[in-house]
Structure formats: structure tokens, C-alpha cells
Protein backbone atom coordinates (compact mmCIF):
# COMPACT_ATOMS: atom_id res chain seq x y z
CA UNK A 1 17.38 -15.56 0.24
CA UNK A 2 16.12 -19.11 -0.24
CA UNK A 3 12.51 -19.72 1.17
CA UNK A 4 10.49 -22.97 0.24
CA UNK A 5 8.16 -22.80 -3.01
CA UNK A 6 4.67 -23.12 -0.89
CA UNK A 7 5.77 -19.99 0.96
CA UNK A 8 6.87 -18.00 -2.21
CA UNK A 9 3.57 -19.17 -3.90
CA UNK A 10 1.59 -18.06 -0.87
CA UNK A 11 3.68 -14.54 -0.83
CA UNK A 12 2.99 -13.97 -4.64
CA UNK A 13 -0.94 -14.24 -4.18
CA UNK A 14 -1.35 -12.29 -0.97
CA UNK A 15 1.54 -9.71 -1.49
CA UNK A 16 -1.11 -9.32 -4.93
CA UNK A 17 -4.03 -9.17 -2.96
CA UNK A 18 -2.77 -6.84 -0.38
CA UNK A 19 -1.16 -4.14 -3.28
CA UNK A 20 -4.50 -3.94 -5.20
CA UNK A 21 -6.11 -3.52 -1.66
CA UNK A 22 -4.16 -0.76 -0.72
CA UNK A 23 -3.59 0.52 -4.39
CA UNK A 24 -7.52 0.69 -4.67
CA UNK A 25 -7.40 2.63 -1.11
CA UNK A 26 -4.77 4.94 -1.74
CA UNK A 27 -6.23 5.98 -4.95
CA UNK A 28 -9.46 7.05 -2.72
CA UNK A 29 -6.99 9.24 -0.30
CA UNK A 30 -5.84 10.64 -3.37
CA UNK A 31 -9.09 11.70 -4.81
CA UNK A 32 -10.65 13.40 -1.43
CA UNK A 33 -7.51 14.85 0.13
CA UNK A 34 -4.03 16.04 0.24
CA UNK A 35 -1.18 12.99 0.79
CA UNK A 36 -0.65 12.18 4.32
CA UNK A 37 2.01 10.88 5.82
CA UNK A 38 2.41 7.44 4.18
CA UNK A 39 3.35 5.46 7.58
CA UNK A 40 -0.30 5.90 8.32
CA UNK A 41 -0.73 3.18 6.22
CA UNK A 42 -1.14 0.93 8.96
CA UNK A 43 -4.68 2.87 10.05
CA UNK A 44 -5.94 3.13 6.55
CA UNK A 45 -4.47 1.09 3.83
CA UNK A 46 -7.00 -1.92 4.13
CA UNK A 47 -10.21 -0.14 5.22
CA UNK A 48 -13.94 0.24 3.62
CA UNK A 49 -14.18 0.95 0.48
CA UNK A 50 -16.05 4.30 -0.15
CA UNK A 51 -16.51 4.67 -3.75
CA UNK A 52 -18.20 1.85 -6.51
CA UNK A 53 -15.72 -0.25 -6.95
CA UNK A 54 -12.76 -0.26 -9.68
CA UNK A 55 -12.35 -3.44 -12.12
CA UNK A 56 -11.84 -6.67 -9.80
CA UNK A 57 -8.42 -7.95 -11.10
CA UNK A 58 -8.57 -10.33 -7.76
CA UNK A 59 -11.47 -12.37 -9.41
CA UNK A 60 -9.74 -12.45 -12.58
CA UNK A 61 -6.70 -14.31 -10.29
CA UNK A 62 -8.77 -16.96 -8.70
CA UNK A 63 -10.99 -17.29 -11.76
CA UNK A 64 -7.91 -18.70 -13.75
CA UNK A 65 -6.64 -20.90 -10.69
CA UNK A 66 -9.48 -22.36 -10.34
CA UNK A 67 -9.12 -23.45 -13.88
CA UNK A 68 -5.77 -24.74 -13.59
CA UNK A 69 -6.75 -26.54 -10.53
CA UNK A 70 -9.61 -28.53 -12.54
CA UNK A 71 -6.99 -29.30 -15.52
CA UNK A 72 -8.82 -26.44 -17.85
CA UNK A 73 -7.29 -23.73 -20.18
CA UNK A 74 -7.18 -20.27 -20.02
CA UNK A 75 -10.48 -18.65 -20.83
CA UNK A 76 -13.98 -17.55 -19.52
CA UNK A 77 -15.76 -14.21 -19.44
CA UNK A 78 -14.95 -12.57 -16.64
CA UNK A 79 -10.97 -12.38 -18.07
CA UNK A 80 -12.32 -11.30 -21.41
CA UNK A 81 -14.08 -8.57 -20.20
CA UNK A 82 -10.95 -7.24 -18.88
CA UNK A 83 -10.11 -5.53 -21.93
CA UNK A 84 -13.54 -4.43 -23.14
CA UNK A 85 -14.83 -0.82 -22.35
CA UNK A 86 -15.61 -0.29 -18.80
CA UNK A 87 -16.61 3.12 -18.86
CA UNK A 88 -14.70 5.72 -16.34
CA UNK A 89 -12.95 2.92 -13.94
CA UNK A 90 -10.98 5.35 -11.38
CA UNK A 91 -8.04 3.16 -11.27
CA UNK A 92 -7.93 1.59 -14.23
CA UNK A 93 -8.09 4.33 -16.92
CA UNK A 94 -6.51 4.25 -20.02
CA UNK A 95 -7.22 0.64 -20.04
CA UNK A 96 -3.62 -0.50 -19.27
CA UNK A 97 -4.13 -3.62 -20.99
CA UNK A 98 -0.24 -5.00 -20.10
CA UNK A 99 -0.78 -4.98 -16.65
CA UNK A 100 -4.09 -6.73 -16.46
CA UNK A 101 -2.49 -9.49 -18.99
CA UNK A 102 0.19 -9.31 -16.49
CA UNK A 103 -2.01 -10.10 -13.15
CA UNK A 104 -4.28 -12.45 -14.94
CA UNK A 105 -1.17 -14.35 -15.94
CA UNK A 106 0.08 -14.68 -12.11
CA UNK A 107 -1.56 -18.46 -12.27
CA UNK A 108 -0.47 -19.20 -15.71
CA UNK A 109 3.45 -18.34 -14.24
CA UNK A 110 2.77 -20.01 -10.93
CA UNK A 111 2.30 -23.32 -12.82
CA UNK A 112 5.10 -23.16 -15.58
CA UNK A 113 7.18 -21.26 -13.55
CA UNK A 114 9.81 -24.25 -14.62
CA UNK A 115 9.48 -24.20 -17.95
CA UNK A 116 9.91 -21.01 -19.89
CA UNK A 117 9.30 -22.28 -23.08
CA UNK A 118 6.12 -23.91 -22.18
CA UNK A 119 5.05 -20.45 -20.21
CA UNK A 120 5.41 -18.15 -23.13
CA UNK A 121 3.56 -20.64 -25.38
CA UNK A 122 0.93 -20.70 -22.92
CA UNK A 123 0.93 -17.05 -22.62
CA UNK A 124 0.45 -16.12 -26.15
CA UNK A 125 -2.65 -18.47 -26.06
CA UNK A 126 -4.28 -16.82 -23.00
CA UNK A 127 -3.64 -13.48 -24.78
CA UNK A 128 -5.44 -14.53 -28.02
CA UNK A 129 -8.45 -16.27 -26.03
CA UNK A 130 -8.80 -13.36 -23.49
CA UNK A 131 -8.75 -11.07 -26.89
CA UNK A 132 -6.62 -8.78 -25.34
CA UNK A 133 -4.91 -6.38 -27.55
CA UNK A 134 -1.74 -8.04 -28.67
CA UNK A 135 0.77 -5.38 -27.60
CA UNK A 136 -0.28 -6.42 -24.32
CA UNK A 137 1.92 -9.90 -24.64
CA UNK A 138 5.38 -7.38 -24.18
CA UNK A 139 4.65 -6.81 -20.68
CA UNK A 140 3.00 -9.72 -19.07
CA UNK A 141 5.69 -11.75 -21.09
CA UNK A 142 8.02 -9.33 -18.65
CA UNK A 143 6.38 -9.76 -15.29
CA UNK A 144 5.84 -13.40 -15.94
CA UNK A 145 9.41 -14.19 -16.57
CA UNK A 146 10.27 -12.27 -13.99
CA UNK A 147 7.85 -14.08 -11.65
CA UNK A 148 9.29 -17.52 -12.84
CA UNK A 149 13.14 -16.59 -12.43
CA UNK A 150 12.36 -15.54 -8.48
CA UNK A 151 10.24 -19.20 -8.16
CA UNK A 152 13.28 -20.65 -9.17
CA UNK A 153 15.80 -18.89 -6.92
CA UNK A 154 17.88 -17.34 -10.44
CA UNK A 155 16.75 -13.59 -10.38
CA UNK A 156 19.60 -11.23 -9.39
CA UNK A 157 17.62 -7.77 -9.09
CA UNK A 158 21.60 -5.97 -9.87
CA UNK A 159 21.48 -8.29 -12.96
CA UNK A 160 18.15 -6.79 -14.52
CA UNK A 161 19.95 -5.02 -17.95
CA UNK A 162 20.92 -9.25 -18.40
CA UNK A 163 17.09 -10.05 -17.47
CA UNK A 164 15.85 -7.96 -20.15
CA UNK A 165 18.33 -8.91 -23.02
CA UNK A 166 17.68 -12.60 -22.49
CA UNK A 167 13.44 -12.24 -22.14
CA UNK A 168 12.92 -9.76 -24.50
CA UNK A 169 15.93 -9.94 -27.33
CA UNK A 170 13.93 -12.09 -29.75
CA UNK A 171 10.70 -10.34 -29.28
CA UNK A 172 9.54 -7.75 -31.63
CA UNK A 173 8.91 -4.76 -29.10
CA UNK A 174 7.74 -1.41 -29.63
CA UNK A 175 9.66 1.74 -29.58
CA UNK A 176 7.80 2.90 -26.47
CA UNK A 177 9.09 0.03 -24.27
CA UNK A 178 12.50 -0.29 -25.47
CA UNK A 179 12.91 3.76 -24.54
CA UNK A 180 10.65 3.12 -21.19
CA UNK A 181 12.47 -0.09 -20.11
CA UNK A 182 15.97 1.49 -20.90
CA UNK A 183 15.08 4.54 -18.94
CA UNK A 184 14.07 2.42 -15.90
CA UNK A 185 16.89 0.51 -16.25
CA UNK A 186 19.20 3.56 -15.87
CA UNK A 187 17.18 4.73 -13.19
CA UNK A 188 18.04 1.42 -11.14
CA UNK A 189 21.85 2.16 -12.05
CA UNK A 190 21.90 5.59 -10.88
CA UNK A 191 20.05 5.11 -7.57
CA UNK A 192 17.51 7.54 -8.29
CA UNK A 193 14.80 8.60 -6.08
CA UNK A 194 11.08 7.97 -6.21
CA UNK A 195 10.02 11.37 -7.39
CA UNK A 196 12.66 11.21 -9.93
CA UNK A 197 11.71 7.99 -11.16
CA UNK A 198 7.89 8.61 -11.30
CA UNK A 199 8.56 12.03 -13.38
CA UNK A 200 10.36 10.65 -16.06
CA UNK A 201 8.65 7.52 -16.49
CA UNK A 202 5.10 8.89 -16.55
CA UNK A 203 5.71 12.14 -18.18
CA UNK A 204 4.40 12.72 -21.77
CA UNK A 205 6.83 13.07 -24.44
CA UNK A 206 4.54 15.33 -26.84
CA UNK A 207 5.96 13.06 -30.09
CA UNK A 208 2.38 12.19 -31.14
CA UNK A 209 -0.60 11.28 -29.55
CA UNK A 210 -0.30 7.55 -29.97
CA UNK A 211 3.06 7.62 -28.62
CA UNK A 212 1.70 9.11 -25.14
CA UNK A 213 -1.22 6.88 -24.88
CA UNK A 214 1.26 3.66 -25.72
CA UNK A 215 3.52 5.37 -22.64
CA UNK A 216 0.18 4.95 -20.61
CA UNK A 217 0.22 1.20 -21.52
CA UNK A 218 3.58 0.56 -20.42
CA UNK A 219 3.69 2.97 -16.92
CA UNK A 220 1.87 0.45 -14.19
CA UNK A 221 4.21 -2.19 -14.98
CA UNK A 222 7.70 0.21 -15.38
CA UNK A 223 6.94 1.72 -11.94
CA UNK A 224 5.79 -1.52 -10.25
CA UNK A 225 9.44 -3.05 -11.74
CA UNK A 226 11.13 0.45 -10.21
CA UNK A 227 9.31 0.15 -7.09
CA UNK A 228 10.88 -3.60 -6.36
CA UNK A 229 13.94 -3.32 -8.03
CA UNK A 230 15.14 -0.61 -6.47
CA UNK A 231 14.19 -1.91 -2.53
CA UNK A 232 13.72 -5.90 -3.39
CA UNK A 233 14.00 -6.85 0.12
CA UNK A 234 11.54 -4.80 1.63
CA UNK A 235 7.94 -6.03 1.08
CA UNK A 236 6.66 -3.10 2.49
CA UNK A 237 8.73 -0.21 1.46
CA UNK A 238 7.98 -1.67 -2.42
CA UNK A 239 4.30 -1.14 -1.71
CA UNK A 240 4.64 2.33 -0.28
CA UNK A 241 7.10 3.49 -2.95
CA UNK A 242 4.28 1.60 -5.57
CA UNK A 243 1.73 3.44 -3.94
CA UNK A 244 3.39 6.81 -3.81
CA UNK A 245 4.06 6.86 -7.38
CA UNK A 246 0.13 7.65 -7.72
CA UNK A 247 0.08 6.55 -10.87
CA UNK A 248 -2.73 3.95 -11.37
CA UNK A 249 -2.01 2.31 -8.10
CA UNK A 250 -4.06 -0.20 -8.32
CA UNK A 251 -2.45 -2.06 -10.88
CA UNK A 252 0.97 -0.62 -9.47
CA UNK A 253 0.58 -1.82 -6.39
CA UNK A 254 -0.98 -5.39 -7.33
CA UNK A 255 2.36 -6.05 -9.65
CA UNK A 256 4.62 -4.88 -7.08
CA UNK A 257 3.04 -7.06 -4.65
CA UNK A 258 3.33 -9.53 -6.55
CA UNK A 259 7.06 -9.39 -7.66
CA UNK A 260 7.85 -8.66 -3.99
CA UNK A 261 5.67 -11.39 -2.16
CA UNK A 262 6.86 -14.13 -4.09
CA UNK A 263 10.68 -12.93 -3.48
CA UNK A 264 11.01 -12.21 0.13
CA UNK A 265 8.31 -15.20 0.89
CA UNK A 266 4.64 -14.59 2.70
CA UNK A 267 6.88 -14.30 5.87
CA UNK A 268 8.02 -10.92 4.81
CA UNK A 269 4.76 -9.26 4.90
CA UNK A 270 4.01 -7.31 8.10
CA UNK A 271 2.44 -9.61 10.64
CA UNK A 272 0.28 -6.33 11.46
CA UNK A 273 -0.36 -5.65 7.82
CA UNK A 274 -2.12 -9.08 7.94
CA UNK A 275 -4.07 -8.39 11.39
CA UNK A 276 -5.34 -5.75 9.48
CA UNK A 277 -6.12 -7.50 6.40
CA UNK A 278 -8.28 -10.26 8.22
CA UNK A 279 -10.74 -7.32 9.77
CA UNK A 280 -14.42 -7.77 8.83
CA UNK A 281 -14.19 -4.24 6.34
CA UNK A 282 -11.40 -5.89 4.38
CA UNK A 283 -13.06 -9.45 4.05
CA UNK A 284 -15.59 -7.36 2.28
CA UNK A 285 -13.00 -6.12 0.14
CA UNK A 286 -11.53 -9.75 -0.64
CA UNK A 287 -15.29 -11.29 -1.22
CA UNK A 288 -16.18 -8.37 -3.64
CA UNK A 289 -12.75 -8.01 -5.21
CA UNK A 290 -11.48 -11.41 -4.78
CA UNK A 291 -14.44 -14.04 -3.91
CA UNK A 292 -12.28 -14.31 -1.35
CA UNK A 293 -13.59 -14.51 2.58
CA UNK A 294 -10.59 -14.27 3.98
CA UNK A 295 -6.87 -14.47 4.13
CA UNK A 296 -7.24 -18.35 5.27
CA UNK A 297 -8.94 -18.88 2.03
CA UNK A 298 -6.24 -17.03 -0.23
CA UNK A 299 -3.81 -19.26 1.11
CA UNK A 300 -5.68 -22.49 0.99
CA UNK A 301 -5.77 -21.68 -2.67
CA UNK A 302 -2.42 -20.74 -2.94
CA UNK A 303 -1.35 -24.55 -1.64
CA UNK A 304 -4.18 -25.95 -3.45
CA UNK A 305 -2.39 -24.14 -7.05
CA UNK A 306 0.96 -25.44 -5.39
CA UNK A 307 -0.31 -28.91 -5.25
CA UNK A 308 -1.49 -28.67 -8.88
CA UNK A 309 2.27 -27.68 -9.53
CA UNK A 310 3.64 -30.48 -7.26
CA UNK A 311 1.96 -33.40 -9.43
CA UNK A 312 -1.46 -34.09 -7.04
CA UNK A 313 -4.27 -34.76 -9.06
CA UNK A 314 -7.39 -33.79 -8.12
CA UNK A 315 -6.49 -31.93 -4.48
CA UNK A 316 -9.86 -31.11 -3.55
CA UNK A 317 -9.02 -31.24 0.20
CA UNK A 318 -5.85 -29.41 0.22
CA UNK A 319 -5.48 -29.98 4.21
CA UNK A 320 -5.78 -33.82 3.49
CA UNK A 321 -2.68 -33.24 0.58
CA UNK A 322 -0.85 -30.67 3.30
CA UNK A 323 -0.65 -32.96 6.31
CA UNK A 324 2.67 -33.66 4.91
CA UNK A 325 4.14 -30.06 4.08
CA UNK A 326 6.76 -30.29 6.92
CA UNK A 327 8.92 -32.54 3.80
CA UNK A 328 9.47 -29.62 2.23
CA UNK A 329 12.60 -27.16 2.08
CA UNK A 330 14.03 -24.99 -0.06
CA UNK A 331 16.28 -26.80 -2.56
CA UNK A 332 20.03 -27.02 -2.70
CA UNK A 333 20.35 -26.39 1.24
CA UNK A 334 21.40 -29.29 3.41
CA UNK A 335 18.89 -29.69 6.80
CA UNK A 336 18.62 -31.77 9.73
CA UNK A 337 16.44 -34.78 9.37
């Protein structure tokens, strides 16, 4: 489906903003009662928050676009401390250091989307300054890819076995994710179900202790990958499948958000999703989680990040740069004048 570059920019940050929201939320429902039915996601996926908040991987975001935007490099605190000790974080327990590489990347793959080489180069630096562990690199190298094949219209979700050879066959990888990412991708070519897929990609294998705590590293990302691979046009089924899996949701649900948002475009998300996500409880949530104050905002800086891509300079007054946005179309498709 082709859909114009602003629009998939704008879908990847607030499909990412709206699966931490309700990944952070359903991780609450979890914790205080039994699963209901998950269509009532529409009267409580994007409310208060009730418990201290988990890490804020939404700051992290518009911490490094902000950089970009101002022509700096990948760096400053609040990304480091990522992948320092935070104590007993609800959601993001066993530190999961892949899939916060992977969401603090989002800007780095939003900018070099269109030139790989450049991207991974780039990536390995942010890794390094953000001193995140270095088997970390495997899977945002993965997601980031990913992200950068679907900004350039050449992802095929039936063609993800290919994906994998060609972003991962010179990279030294682990054990653990070459038997995780094979399982998932036999999962995808069997059609199996949710329940399926969550028990045998998040259940121990009892080899050795390491072993199950790398398996811990590699689980947000597998199941976020599962979750839009397996329904890719369906923005919203993705999330609901992310956040069913239970499994870390918050980081699930941000990835899948992500990967889905940026592929069906921001005018895939449900209109009432957004209604929701522009209440006065859930501009809370995007000030304390995003220093965000509302959904205007995330997709001022989306444009603004775009502009950076397109070649402006300095777009400090993105509505100034965007008077002209009616120019653009997706590529390759011929248009009326």
C-alpha cells in the first residue's frame, strides 16, 4: 500500500506513542485483575495512570529528534540511563536492553532510512555512546532495518525468512536469536495462533541460566515482529495481539506500534483511538512519558524530523516549511496535477 513519507513518518511516532501508552496500561489491568475482554480497549487503553510510572522510552524518542533536528549526534543522559539499574521497573524488567536500543533508534532510522550502510554505521555509534550492552546492536539492527525497508516501500511481510538472511547474514549473532528468530519465523509460516506463539517464544528452555535470561533479551522484540507480521495490515489488531502477549507490553507494544504505524500510514490508526488519545488524562501521560502535550505536538515533530530528512535546514517553524506539503505523493504513482 503506498502512502506518502510525511504520513508514514507521522504513523511510526504516534503508532509508538500510542503502543507504550496502552502497553504501560495494560500491564496495570494485568497486575490488579483478571483479563477482560480486550475490545474494551476503547474505554481503557489510554486512561490515568495509577501506579509510579515505568521507564519513559517516549522521552528517550524526542530526546534524540530533537538532536537530529539541531544537526547533533546521538548522545545525552537521559538515553544512557536507559541501560543503567533502575531498580524494580514493572514493565521493563529484565532490562531488555534490545528493545530500548531498538525505540531509541526510531529517529536514528527515520533519518537514514535511505541509506543502510550509513544507518548501521550510525547505529553501532549510538550503541557505544549510549553504553548499552553490545548484544543489544542484534536487535535494534533488526527493527531498524525493518523500519527503513517499510519507509522505502520494499518490505514484503511473506518475504521475512529473505529479510533476515540479507540484515543479519554477516552479523555475528548469538545462539539465542538465531533459535528465537527461526522459531518466529516458522511460526509466521505455519499460521499459528497468538497463544501458540507467545508460549514458545517466551518459555524457558532450562539449558542454563544465561541462556534464559539472554531469551528475556530477545522476547519484546520477537513478539512485537509476530504481532505485525502475522496481521500487517491491521494497526489495531497488531496492538491488541502485542498487548495480549503480556509479556513486557510496554516495550511490545511500543515496537509493534511502531512497525505497524509507519506501514499502514497515521491514517490507519482508529480515528476514535485518537479522540481518546487527545483527552486531558492521556496528555498527562504524553507530557510525563513523552514531553509531549499533545497529539498536535507529536506530529509537528514528526514533520519537523521529516523536514530534517527532506534537506530544510534549520525548520524551526515547521508550519512555515509545511505550507507546501500538498507537493507531495507517494513515489512511483502517476497523479493529477
Amino acid at each position: 500500500m503506498h502512502h506518502s513519507l510525511m504520513n508514514r513518518f507521522r504513523g511510526a511516532l504516534l503508532g509508538t506513542a500510542l503502543g507504550e501508552g496502552l502497553g504501560v496500561h495494560s500491564w496495570m489491568r494485568l497486575q490488579t485483575s483478571s483479563p477482560r475482554s480486550w475490545s474494551d480497549v476503547d474505554r481503557w487503553g489510554f486512561g490515568k495512570l495509577t501506579v509510579p510510572l515505568p521507564v519513559a522510552m517516549g522521552t528517550v524518542v524526542t530526546e534524540q529528534i530533537n538532536l537530529l533536528i539541531q544537526g547533533e549526534r546521538a548522545s545525552q543522559p537521559a538515553t544512557m540511563s536507559l541501560f543503567k539499574a533502575h531498580g524494580n521497573v514493572p514493565s521493563a524488567g529484565h532490562c531488555a536492553a534490545s528493545a530500548k536500543a531498538a525505540i531509541a533508534a526510531i529517529p536514528i532510522a527515520l533519518a537514514l532510512h535511505d541509506d543502510i550502510h550509513q544507518l548501521h554505521r550510525t547505529l553501532e555509534e549510538a550503541i557505544i555512546v549510549w553504553q548499552a550492552p553490545a548484544e543489544s546492536k542484534v536487535g535494534a539492527l533488526l527493527v531498524c532495518r525493518l523500519l527503513a525497508l517499510i519507509l522505502r516501500e520494499q518490505f514484503i511481510p511473506e518475504g521475512f525468512e529473505r529479510f533476515l538472511a540479507e540484515s543479519l547474514g554477516s552479523e555475528p549473532i548469538s545462539l539465542v536469536w538465531a533459535t528465537q528468530l527461526h522459531q518466529l519465523n516458522h511460526l509466521l509460516q505455519t499460521k499459528a495462533g497468538l497463544v501458540t506463539a507467545v508460549a514458545q517464544l517466551t518459555q524457558p528452555r532450562r539449558i542454563s541460566a544465561s541462556e534464559d535470561a539472554a531469551m528475556l533479551e530477545t522476547t519484546p522484540i520477537l513478539l512485537a515482529l509476530y504481532s505485525f507480521l502475522s496481521t500487517p495490515g491491521d494497526f489495531r489488531l497488531t496492538l491488541l495481539r502485542a498487548a495480549q502477549a503480556s509479556h513486557q507490553p510496554q516495550l511490545t507494544c511500543a515496537i509493534a506500534g511502531l512497525l505497524s504505524g509507519s506501514y499502514n500510514g497515521i491514517t490507519a490508526i482508529p480515528v476514535h483511538w485518537r479522540q481518546t488519545f487527545c483527552h486531558q488524562s492521556v496528555d498527562a501521560l504524553l507530557v510525563k512519558m513523552w514531553e509531549i502535550e499533545s497529539e498536535t505536538a507529536l506530529i509537528t515533530l514528526a514533520d519537523r524530523l521529516w523536514s530534517v530528512w527532506a534537506g530544510v535546514h534549520t525548520p524551526t517553524h515547521p508550519t512555515e516549511v509545511l505550507r507546501y506539503s500538498a507537493a507531495i505523493a507517494a513515489p512511483n504513482i502517476i497523479r493529477p496535477r
